[in-house]
Protein backbone atom coordinates (compact mmCIF):
# COMPACT_ATOMS: atom_id res chain seq x y z
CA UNK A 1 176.80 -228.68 -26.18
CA UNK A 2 175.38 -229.44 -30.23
CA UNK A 3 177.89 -227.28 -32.64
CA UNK A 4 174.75 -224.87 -32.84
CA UNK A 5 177.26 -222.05 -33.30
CA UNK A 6 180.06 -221.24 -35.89
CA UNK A 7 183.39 -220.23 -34.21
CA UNK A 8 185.46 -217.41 -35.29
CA UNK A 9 188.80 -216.15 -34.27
CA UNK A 10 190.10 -212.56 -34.05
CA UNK A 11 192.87 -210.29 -33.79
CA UNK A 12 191.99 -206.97 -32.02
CA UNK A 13 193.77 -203.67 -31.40
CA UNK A 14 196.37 -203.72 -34.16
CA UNK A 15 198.01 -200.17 -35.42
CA UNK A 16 198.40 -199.70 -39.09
CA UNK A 17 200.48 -196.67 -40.77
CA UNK A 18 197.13 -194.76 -40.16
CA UNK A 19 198.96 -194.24 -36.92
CA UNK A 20 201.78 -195.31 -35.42
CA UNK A 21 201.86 -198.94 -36.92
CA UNK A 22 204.57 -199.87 -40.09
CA UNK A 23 201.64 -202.09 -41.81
CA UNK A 24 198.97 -201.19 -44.63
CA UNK A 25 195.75 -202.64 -44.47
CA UNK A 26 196.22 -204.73 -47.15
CA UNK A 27 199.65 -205.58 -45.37
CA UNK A 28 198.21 -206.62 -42.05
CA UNK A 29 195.45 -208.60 -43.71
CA UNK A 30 197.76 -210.67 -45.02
CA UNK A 31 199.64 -211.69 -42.16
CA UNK A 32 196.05 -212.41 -40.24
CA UNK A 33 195.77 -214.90 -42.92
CA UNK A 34 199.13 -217.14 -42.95
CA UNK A 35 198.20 -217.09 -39.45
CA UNK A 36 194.85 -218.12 -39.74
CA UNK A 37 192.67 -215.62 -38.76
CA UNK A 38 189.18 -214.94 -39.31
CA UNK A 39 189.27 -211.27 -38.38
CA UNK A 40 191.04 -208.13 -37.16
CA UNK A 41 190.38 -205.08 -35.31
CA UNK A 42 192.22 -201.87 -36.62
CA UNK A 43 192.71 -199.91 -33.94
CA UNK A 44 194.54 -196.53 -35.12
CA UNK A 45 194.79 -193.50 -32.39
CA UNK A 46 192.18 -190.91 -32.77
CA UNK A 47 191.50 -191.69 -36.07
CA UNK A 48 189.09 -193.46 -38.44
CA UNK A 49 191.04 -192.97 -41.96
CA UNK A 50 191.72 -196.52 -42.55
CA UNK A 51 187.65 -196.30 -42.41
CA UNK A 52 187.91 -193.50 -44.84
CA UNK A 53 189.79 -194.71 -47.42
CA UNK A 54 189.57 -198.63 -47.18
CA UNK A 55 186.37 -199.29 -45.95
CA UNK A 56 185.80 -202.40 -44.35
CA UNK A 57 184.97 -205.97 -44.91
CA UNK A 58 187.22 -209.07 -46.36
CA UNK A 59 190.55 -207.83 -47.47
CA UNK A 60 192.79 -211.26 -48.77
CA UNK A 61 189.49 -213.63 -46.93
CA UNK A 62 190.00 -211.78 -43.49
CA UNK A 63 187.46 -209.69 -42.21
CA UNK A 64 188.63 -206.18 -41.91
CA UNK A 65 186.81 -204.03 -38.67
CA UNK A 66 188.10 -200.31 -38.28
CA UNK A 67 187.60 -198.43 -34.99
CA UNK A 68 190.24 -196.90 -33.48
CA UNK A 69 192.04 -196.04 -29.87
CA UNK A 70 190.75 -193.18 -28.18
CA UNK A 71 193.42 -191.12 -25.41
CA UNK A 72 192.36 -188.15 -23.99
CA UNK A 73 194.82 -185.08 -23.98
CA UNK A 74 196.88 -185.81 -21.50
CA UNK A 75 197.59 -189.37 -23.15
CA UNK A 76 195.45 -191.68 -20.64
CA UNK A 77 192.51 -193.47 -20.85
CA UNK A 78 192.93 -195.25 -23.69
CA UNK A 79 189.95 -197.20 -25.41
CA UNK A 80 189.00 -199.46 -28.21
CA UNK A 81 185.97 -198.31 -30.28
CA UNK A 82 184.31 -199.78 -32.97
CA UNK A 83 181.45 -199.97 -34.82
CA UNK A 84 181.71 -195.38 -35.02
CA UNK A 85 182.02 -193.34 -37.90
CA UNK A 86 183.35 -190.55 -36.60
CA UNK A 87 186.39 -190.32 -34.19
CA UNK A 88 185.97 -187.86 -31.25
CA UNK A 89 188.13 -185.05 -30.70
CA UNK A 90 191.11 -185.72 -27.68
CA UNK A 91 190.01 -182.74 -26.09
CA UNK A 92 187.18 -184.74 -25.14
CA UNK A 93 187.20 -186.18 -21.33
CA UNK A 94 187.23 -190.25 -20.94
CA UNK A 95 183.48 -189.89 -19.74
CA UNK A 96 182.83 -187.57 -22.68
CA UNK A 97 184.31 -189.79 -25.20
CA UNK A 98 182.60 -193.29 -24.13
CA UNK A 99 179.52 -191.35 -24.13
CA UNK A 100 180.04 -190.55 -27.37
CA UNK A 101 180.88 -193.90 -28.85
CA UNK A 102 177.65 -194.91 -26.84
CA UNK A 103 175.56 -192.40 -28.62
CA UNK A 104 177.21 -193.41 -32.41
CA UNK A 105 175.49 -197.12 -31.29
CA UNK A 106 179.07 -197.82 -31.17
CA UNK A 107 180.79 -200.30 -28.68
CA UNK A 108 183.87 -199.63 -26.30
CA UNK A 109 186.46 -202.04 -24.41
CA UNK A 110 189.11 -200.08 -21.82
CA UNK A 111 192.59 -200.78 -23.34
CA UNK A 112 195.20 -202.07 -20.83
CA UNK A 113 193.46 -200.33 -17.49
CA UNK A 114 196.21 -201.15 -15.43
CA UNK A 115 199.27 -200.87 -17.56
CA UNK A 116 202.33 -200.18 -15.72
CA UNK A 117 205.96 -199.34 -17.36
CA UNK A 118 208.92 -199.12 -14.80
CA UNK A 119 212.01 -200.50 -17.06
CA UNK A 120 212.22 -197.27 -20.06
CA UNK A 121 211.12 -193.63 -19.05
CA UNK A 122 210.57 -192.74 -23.00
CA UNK A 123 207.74 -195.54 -22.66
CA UNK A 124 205.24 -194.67 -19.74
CA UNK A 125 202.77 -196.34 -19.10
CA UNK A 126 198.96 -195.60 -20.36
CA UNK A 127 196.27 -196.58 -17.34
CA UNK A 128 192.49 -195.96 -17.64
CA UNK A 129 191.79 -193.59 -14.55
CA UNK A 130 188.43 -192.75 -15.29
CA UNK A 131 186.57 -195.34 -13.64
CA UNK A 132 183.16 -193.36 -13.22
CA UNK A 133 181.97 -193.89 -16.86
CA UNK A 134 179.29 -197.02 -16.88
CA UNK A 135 178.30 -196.49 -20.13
CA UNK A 136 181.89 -198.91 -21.77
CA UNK A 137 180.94 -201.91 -22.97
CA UNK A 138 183.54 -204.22 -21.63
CA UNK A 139 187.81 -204.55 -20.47
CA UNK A 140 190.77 -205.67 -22.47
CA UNK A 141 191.93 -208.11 -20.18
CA UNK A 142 195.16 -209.14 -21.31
CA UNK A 143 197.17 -206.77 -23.57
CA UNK A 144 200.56 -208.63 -25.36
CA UNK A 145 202.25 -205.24 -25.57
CA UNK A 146 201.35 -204.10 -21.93
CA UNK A 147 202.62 -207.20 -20.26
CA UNK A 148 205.45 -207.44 -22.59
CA UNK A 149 206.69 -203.84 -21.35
CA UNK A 150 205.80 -204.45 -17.67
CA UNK A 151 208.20 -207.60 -17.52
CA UNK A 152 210.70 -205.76 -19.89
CA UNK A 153 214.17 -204.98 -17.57
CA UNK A 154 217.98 -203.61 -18.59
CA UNK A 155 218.88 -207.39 -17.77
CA UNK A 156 216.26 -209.41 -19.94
CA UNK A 157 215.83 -207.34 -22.83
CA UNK A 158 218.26 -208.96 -25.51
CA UNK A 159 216.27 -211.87 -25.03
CA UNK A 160 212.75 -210.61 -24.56
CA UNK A 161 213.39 -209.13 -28.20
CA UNK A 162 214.31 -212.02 -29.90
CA UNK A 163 211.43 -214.16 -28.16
CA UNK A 164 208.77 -211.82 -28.18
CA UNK A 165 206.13 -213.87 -27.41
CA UNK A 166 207.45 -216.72 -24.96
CA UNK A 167 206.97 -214.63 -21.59
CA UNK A 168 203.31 -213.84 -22.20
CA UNK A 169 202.14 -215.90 -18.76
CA UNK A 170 198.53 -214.97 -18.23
CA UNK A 171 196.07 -211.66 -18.31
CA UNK A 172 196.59 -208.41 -15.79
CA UNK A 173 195.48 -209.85 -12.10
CA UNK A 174 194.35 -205.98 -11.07
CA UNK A 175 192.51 -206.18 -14.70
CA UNK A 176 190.38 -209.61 -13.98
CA UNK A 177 189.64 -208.59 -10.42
CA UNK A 178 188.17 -205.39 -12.15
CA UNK A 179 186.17 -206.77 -14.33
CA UNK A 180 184.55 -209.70 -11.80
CA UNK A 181 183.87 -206.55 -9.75
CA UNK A 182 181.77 -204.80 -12.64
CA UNK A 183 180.59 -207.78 -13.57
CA UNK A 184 178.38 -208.09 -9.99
CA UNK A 185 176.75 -205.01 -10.96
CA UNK A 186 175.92 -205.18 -14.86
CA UNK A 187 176.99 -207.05 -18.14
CA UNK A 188 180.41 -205.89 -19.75
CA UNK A 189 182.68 -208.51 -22.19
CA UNK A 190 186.19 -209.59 -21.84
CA UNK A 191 188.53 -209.14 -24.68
CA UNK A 192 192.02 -209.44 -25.37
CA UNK A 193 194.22 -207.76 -27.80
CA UNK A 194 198.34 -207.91 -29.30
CA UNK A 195 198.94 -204.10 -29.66
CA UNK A 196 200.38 -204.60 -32.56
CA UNK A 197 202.69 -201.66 -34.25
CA UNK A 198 205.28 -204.12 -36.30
CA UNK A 199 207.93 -201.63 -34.92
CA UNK A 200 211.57 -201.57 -36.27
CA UNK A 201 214.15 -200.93 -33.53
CA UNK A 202 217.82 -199.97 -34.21
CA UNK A 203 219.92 -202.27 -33.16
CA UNK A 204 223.79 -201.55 -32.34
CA UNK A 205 223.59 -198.30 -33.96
CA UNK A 206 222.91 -198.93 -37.73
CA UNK A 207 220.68 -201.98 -38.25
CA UNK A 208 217.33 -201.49 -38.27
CA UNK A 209 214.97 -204.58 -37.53
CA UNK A 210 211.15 -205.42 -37.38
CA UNK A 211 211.14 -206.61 -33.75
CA UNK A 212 207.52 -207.66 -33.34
CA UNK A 213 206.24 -207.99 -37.28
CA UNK A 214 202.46 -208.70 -37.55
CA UNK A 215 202.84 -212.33 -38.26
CA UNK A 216 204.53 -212.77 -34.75
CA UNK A 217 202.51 -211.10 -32.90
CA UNK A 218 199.20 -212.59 -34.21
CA UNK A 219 200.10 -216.02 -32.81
CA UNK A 220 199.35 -214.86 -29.43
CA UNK A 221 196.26 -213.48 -28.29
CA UNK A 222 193.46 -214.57 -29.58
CA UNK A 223 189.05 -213.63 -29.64
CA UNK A 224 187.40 -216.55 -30.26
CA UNK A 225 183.95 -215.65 -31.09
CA UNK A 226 180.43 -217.65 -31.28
CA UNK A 227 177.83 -216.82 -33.11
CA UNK A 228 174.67 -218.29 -34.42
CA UNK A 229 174.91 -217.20 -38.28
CA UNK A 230 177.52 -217.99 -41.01
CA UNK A 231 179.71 -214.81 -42.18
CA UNK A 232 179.59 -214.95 -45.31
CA UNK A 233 182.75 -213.78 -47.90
CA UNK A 234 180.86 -211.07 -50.10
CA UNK A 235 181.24 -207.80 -50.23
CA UNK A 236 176.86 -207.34 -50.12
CA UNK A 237 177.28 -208.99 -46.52
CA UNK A 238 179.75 -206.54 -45.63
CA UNK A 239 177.71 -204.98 -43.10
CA UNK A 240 175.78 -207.71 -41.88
CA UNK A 241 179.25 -209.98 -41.66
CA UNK A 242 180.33 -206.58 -39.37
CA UNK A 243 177.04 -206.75 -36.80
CA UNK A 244 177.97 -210.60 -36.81
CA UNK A 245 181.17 -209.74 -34.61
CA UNK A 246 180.35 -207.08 -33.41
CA UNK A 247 177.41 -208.27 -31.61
CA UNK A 248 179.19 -211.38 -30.32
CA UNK A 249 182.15 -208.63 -28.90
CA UNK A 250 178.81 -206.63 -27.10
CA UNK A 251 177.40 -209.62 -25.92
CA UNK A 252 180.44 -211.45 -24.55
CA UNK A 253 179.91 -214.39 -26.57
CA UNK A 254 183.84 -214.70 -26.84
CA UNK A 255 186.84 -216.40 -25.02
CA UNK A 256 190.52 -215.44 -25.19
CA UNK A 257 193.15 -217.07 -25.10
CA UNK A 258 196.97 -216.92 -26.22
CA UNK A 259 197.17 -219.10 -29.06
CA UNK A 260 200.96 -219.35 -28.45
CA UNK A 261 200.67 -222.10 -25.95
CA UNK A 262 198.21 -224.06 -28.05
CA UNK A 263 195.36 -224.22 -30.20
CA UNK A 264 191.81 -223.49 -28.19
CA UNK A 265 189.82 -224.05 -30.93
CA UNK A 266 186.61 -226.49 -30.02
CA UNK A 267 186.76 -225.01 -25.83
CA UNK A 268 183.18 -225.11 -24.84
CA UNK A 269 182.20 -223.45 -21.36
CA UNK A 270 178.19 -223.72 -21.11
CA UNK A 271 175.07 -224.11 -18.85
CA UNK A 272 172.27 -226.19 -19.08
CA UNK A 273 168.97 -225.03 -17.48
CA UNK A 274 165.32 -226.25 -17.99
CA UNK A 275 165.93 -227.79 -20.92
CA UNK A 276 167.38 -224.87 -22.63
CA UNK A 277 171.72 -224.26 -23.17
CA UNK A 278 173.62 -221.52 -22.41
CA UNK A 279 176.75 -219.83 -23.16
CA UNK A 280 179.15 -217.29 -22.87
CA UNK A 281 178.04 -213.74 -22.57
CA UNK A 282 174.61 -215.59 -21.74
CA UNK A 283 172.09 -214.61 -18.72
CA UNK A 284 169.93 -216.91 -16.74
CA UNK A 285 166.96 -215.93 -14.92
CA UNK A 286 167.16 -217.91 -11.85
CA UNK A 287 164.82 -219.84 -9.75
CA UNK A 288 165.35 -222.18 -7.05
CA UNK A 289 163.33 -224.87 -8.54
CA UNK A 290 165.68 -226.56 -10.79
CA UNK A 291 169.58 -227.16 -10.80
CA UNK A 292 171.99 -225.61 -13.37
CA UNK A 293 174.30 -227.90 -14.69
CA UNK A 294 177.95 -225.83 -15.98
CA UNK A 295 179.72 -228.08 -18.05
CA UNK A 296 183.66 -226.95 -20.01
CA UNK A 297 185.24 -228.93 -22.52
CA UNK A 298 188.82 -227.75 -23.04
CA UNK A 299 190.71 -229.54 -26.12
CA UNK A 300 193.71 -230.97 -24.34
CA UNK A 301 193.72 -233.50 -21.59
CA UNK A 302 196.31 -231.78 -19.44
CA UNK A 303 194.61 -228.72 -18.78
CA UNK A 304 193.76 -227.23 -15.46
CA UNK A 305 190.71 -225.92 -15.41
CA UNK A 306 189.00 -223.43 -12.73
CA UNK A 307 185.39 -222.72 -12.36
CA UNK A 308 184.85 -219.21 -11.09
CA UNK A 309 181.59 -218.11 -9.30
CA UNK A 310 181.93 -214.37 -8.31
CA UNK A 311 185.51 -214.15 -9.08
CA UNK A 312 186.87 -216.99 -6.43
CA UNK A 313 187.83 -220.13 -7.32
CA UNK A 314 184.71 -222.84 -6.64
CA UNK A 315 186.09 -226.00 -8.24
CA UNK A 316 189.56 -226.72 -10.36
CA UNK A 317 189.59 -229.98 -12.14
CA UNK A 318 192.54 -231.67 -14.15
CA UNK A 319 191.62 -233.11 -17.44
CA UNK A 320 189.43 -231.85 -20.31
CA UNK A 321 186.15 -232.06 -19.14
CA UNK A 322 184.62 -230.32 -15.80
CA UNK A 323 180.72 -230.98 -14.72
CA UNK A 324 179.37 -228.85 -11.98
CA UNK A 325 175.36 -228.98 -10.64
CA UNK A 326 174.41 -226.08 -8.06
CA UNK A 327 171.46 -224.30 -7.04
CA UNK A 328 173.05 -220.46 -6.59
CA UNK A 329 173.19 -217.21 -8.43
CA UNK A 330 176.30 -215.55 -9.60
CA UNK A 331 178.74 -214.94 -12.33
CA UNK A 332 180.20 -217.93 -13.63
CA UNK A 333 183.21 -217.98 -15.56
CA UNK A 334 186.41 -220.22 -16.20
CA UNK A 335 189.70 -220.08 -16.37
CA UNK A 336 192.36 -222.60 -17.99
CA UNK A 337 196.32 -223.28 -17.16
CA UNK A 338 198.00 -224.80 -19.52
CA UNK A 339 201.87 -226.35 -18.34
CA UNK A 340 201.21 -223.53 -15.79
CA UNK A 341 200.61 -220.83 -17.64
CA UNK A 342 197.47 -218.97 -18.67
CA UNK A 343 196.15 -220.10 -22.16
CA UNK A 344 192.34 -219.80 -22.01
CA UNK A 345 189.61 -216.58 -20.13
CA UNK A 346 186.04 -217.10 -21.09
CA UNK A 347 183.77 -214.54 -20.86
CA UNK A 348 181.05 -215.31 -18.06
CA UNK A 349 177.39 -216.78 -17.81
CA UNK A 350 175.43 -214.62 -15.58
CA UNK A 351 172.88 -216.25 -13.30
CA UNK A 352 170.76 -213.45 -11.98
């Protein structure tokens, strides 16, 4: 595939003191950039003040996007919006609220659908139950926080607190089985976000320490966007640097992965198909005339790589490269172990 697109990587669903987060805007921004990031996602619940009274656009050369997480009354149901300006109220059902994002041309993911929290009552777990809404826009597929808490045990947690990031294996199964399943029936986009809330835990009674600080937690999991224009660092491009992600987040024109395990940066998945090149978050109208050719390029040599048609495996190939020519319709998408754990998800091609 030609470098016809400019890559971007992101950091979405982060909490800021807006919330329940211990960072300020200008705090968090920071940290995105020691760590090399190209954007964030401010994610505050029910609320849009960081909106109010920051505004968006590049705060210390990282792009700054405020939306916020949505939870219905009884605390479930959580989702990512962005894109609004005005949060809706929690008395609001799930259906009501993604409506209304819809209606504010907003766009939606479902935060950790599947969350589950056995190890601490005082944490319970947050699943999305409201499955009848069609009108999200895509699934946060792998949550740092969520499978953090789900692995978290009496017997582990000393060192799951000092290595916060080193058992973060690979994205919710029950999540990527849901979202091959909508993906059958219509177009939604996989993200991934860290959850971050920089929270200080007392430890032994009378220290207080910042157990998962910003700059930790933003070395895991990872957008990686592409899009076909430049963002551009002035504050006249503000909005127009904002539709630039945004779009690529509605479209699917993304991959994840957990940076953690290794830099992704340069992955290609792509089809090629009369002449013309797709790729992630792309559709291709299909006829049986002429053979698409999938191609991946994955920057390390001793990846595993899995080619997934419909949500089943159709071909795994060792290596850094992966060619595949077929003649059938489907949702393509692939999948990449790295020392056998999960390091890259790409969003899908859909050949309809």
């Amino acid at each position: 595939m030609k470098s016809d697109y400019y890559e971007y990587n992101g950091i979405l669903h982060i909490h800021s003191i807006y919330s329940d987060g211990a960072g300020t805007i200008e705090e968090i921004s920071k940290a995105a950039k020691e760590a090399n990031v190209d954007f964030i996602g401010i994610t505050d619940h029910n609320t849009l003040r960081g909106l109010e009274e920051k505004g968006e656009g590049f705060v210390n050369e990282v792009f700054v996007l405020i939306g916020c997480e949505i939870n219905d009354k009884f605390n479930k149901n959580h989702y990512l919006a962005f894109g609004i300006k005005q949060a809706p109220s929690i008395r609001l059902s799930a259906k009501d609220y993604v409506k209304f994002v819809k209606e504010q041309n907003g766009i939606g993911f479902i935060a950790h659908p599947f969350e589950k929290r056995n190890a601490f009552k005082e944490h319970p777990p947050y699943p999305w139950i409201e499955w009848e809404s069609e009108d999200f826009d895509g699934i946060e597929i792998w949550n740092h926080m969520s499978q953090w808490m789900e692995n978290l045990s009496e017997d582990n947690k000393y060192e799951f607190f000092i290595h916060p990031l080193k058992f973060i294996s690979k994205p919710c199964e029950e999540s990527l089985k849901k979202f091959d399943e909508i993906s059958l029936k219509r177009k939604i986009s996989a993200i991934g976000g860290v959850d971050a809330h920089a929270h200080k835990v007392n430890i032994l009674g009378f220290v207080e320490v910042e157990v998962f600080p910003y700059k930790v937690m933003f070395k895991s999991i990872r957008n990686y966007i592409l899009v076909k224009e430049p963002m551009i660092k002035d504050k006249s491009m503000t909005e127009k640097n904002k539709q630039i992600i945004l779009n690529a987040l509605r479209n699917g024109n993304l991959y994840v992965a957990n940076s953690y395990r290794g830099d992704p940066q340069g992955f290609k998945f792509w089809a090629e198909y009369n002449d013309k090149t797709f790729i992630m978050g792309d559709e291709i109208n299909f006829n049986a005339n002429s053979e698409i050719i999938f191609k991946c390029y994955v920057p390390h040599k001793e990846s595993n790589i899995l080619l997934k048609k419909n949500g089943k495996t159709i071909l795994e190939k060792k290596g850094n490269e992966l060619l595949l020519s077929c003649k059938e319709k489907g949702i393509y998408r692939v999948e990449v172990i790295l020392n056998n754990v999960g390091w890259i998800y790409s969003n899908p091609i859909r050949v309809i």
